[in-house]
PDB file of N, CA and C in Angstrom:
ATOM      1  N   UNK A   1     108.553 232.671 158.036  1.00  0.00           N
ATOM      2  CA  UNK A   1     107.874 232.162 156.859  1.00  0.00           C
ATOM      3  C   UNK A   1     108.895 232.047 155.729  1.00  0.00           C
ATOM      4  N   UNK A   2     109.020 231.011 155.162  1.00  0.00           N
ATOM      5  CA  UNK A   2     109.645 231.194 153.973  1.00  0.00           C
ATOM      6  C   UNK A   2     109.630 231.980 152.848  1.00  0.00           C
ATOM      7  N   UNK A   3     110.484 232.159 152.098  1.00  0.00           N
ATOM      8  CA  UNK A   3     110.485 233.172 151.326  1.00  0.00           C
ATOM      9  C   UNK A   3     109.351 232.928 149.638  1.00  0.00           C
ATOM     10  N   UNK A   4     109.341 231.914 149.576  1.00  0.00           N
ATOM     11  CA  UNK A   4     108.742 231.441 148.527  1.00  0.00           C
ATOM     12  C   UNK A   4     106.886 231.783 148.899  1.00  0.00           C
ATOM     13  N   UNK A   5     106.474 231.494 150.054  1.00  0.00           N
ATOM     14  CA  UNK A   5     104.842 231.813 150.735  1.00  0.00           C
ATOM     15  C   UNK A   5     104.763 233.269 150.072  1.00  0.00           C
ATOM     16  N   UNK A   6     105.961 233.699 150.168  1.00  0.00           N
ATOM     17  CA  UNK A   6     105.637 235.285 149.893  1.00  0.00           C
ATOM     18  C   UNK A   6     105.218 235.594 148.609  1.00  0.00           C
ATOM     19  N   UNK A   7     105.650 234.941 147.347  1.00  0.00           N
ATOM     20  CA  UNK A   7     105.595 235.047 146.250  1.00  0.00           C
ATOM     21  C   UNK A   7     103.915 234.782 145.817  1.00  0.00           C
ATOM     22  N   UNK A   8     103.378 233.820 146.710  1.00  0.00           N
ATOM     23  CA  UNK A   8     101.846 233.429 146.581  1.00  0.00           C
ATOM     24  C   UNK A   8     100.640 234.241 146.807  1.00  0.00           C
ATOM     25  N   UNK A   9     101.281 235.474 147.898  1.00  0.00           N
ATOM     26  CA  UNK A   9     100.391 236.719 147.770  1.00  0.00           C
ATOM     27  C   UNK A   9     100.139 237.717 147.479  1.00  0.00           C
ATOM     28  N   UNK A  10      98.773 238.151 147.422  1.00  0.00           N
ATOM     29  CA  UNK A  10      98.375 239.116 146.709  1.00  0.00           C
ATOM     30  C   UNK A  10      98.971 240.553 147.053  1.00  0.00           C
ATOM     31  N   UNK A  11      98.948 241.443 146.412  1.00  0.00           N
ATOM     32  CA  UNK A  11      99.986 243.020 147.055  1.00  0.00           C
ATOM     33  C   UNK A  11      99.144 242.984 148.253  1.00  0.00           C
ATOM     34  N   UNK A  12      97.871 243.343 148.633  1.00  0.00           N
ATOM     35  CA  UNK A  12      97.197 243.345 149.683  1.00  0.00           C
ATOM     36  C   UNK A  12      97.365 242.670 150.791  1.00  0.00           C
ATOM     37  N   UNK A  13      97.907 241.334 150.909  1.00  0.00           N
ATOM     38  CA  UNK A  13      97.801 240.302 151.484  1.00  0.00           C
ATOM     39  C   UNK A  13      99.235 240.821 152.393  1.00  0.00           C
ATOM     40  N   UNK A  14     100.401 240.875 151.129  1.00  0.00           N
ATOM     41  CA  UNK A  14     101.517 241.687 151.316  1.00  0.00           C
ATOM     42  C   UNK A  14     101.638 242.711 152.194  1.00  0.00           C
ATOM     43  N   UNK A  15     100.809 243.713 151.951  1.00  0.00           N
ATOM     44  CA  UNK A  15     100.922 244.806 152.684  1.00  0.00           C
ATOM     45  C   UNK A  15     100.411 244.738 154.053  1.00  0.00           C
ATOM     46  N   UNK A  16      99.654 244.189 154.414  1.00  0.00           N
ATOM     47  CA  UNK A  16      99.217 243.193 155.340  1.00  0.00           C
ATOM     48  C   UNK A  16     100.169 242.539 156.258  1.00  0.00           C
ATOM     49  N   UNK A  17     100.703 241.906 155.608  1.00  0.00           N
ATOM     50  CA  UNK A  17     102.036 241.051 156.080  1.00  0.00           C
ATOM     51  C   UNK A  17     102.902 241.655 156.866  1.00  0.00           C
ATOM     52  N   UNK A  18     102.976 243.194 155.853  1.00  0.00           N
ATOM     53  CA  UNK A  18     103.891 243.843 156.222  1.00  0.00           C
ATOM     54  C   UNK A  18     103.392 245.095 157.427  1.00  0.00           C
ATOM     55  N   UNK A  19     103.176 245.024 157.929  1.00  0.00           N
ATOM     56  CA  UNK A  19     101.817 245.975 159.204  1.00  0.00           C
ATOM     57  C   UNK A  19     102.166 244.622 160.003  1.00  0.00           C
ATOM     58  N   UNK A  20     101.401 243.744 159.784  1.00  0.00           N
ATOM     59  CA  UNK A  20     102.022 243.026 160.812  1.00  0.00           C
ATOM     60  C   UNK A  20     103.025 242.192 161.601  1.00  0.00           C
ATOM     61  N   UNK A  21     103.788 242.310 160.979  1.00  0.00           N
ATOM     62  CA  UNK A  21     105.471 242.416 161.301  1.00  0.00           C
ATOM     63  C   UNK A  21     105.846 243.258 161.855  1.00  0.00           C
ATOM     64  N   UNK A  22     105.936 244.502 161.304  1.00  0.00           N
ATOM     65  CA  UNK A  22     106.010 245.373 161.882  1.00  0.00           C
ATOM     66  C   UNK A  22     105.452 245.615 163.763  1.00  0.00           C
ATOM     67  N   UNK A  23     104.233 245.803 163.498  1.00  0.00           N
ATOM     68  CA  UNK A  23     103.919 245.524 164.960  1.00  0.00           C
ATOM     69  C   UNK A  23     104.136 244.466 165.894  1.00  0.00           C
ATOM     70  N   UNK A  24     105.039 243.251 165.524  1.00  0.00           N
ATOM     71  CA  UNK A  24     105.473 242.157 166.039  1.00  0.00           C
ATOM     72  C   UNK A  24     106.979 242.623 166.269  1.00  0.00           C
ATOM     73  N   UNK A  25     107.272 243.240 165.358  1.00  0.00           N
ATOM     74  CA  UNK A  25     109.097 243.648 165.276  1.00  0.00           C
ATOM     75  C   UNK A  25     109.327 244.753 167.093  1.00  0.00           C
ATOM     76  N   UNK A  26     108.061 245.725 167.049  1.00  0.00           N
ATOM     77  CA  UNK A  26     107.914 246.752 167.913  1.00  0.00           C
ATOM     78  C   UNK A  26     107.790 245.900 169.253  1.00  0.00           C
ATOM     79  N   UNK A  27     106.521 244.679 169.046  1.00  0.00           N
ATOM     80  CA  UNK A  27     106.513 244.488 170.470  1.00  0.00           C
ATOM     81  C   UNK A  27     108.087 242.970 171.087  1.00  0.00           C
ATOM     82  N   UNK A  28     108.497 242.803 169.995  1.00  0.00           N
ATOM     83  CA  UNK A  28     110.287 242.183 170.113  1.00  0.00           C
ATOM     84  C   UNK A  28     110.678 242.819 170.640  1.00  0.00           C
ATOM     85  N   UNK A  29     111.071 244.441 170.421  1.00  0.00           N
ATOM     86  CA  UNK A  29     111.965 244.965 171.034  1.00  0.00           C
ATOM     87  C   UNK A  29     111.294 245.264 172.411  1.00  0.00           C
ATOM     88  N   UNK A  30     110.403 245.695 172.661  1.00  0.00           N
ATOM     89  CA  UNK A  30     109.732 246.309 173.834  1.00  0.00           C
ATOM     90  C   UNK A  30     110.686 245.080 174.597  1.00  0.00           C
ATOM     91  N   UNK A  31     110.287 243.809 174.288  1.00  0.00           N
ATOM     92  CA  UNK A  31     110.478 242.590 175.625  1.00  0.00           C
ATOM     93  C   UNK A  31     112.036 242.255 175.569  1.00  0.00           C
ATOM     94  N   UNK A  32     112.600 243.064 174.535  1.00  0.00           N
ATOM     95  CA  UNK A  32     113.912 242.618 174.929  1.00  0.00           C
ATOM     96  C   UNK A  32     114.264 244.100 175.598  1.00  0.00           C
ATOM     97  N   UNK A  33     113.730 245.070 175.597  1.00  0.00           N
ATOM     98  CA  UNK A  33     114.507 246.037 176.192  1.00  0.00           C
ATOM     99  C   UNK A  33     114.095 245.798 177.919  1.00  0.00           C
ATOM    100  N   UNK A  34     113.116 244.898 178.241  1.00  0.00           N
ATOM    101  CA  UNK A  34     112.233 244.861 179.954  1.00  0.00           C
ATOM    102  C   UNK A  34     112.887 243.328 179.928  1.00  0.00           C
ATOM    103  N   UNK A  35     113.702 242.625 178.984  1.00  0.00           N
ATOM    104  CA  UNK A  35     114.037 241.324 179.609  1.00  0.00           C
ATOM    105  C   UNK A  35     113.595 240.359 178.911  1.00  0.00           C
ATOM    106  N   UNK A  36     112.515 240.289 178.802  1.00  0.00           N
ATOM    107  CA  UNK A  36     111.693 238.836 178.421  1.00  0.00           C
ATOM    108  C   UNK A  36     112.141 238.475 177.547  1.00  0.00           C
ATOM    109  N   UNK A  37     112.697 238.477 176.761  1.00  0.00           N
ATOM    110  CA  UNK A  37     113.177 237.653 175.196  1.00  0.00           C
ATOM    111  C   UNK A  37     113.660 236.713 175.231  1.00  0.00           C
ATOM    112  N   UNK A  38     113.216 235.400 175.173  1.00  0.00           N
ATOM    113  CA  UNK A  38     114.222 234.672 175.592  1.00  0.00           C
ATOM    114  C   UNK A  38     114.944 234.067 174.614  1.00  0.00           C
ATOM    115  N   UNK A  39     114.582 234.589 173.085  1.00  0.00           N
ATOM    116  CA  UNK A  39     115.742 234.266 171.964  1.00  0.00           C
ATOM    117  C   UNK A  39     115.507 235.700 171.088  1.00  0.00           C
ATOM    118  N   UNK A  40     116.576 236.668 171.072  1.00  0.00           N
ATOM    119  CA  UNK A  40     116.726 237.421 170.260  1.00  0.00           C
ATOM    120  C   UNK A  40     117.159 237.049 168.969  1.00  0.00           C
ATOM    121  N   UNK A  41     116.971 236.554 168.326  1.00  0.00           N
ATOM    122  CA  UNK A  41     117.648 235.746 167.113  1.00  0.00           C
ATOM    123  C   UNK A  41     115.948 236.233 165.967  1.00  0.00           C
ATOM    124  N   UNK A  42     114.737 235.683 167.221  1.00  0.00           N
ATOM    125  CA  UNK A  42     113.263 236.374 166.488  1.00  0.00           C
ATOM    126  C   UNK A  42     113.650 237.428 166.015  1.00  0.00           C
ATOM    127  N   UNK A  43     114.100 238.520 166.918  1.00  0.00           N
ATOM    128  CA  UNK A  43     113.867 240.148 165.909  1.00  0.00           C
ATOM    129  C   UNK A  43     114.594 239.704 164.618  1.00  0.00           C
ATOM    130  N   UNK A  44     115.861 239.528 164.170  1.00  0.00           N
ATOM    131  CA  UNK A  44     116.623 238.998 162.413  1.00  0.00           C
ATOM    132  C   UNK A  44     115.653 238.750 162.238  1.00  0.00           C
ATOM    133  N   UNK A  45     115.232 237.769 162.448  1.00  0.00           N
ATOM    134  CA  UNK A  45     114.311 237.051 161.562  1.00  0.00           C
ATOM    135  C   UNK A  45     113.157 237.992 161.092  1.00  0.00           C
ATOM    136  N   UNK A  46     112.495 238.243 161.656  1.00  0.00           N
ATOM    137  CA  UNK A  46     111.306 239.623 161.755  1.00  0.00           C
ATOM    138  C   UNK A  46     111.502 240.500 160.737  1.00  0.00           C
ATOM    139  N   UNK A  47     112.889 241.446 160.816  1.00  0.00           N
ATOM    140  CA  UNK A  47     113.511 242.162 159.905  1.00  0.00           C
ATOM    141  C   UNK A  47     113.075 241.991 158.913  1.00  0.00           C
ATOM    142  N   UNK A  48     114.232 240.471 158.857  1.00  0.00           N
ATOM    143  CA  UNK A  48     114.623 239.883 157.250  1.00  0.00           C
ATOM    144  C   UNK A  48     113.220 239.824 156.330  1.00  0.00           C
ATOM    145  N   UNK A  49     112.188 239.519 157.138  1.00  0.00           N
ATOM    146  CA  UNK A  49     110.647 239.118 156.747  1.00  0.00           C
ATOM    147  C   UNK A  49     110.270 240.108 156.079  1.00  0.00           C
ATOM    148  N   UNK A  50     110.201 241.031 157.001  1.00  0.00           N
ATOM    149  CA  UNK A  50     109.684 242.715 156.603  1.00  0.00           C
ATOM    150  C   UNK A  50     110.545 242.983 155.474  1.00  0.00           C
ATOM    151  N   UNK A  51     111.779 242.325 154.873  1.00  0.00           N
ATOM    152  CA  UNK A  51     112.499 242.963 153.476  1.00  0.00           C
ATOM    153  C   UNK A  51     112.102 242.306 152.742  1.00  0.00           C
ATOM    154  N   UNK A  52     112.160 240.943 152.891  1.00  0.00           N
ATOM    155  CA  UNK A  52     111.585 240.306 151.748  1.00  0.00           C
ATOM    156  C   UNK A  52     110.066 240.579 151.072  1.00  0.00           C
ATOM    157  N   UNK A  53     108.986 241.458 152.540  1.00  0.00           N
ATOM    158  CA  UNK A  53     108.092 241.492 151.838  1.00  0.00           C
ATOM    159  C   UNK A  53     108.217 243.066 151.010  1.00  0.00           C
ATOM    160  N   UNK A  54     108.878 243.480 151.751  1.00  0.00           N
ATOM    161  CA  UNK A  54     109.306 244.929 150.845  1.00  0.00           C
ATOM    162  C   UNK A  54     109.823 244.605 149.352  1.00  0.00           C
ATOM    163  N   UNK A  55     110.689 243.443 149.667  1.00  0.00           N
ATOM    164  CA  UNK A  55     111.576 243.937 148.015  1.00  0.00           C
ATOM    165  C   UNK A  55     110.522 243.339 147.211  1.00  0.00           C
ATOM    166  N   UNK A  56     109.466 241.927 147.388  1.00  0.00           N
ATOM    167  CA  UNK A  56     108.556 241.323 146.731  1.00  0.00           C
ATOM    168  C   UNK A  56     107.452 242.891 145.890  1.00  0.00           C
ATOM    169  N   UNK A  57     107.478 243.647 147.090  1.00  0.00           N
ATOM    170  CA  UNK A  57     106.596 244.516 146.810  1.00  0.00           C
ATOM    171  C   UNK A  57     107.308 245.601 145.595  1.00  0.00           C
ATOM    172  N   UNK A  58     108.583 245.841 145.532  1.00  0.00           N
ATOM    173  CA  UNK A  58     109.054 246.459 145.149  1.00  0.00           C
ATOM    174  C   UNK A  58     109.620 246.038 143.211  1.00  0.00           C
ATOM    175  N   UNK A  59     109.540 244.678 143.739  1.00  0.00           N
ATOM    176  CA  UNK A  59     109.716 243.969 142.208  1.00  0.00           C
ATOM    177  C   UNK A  59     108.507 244.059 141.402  1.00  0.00           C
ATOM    178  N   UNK A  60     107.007 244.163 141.863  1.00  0.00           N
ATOM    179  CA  UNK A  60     106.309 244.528 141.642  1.00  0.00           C
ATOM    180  C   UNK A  60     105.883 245.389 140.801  1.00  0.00           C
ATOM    181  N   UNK A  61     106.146 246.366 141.150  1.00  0.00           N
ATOM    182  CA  UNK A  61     105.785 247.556 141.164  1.00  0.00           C
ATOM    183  C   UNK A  61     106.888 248.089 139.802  1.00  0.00           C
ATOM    184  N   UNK A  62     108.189 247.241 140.246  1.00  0.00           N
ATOM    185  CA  UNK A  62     108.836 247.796 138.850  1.00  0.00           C
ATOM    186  C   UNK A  62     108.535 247.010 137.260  1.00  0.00           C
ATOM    187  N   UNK A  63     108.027 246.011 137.757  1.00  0.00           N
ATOM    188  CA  UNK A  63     107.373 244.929 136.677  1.00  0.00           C
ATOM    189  C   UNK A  63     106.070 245.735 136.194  1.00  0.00           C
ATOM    190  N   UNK A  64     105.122 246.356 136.881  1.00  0.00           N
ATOM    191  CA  UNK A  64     104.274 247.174 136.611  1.00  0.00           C
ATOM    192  C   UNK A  64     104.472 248.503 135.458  1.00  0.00           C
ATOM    193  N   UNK A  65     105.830 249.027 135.621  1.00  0.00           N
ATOM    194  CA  UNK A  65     105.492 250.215 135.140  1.00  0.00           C
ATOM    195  C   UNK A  65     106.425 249.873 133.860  1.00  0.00           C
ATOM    196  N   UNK A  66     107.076 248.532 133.753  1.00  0.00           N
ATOM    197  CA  UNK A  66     107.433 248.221 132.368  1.00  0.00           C
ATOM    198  C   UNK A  66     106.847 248.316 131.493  1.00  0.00           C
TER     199      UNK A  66
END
């Protein structure tokens, strides 16, 4: 997903986002550790997702307590 989609949701939506990545990141590795992967290049990407929705979340939060 691009990085900009991210900016359009709500913290909830976010946190959300971020749960499910996560459990997408877990079942990446499972299939690359039994084989199946047939482009590891997905997990980066996955990662990178899961930071961006972290740091979105994190800019947040410091904008908040300004």
């Amino acid at each position: 997903m691009k990085p900009n989609k991210y900016f359009d949701m709500t913290d909830d939506e976010l946190l959300a986002q971020e749960k499910e990545l996560k459990a997408e990141l877990f079942n990446l590795r499972f299939q690359m550790a039994t084989g199946q992967l047939s482009n590891p290049l997905v997990i980066r990407d996955t990662r990178r997702n899961i930071a961006r929705v972290k740091t979105i979340l994190r800019q947040r939060q410091i904008k908040a307590q300004a």
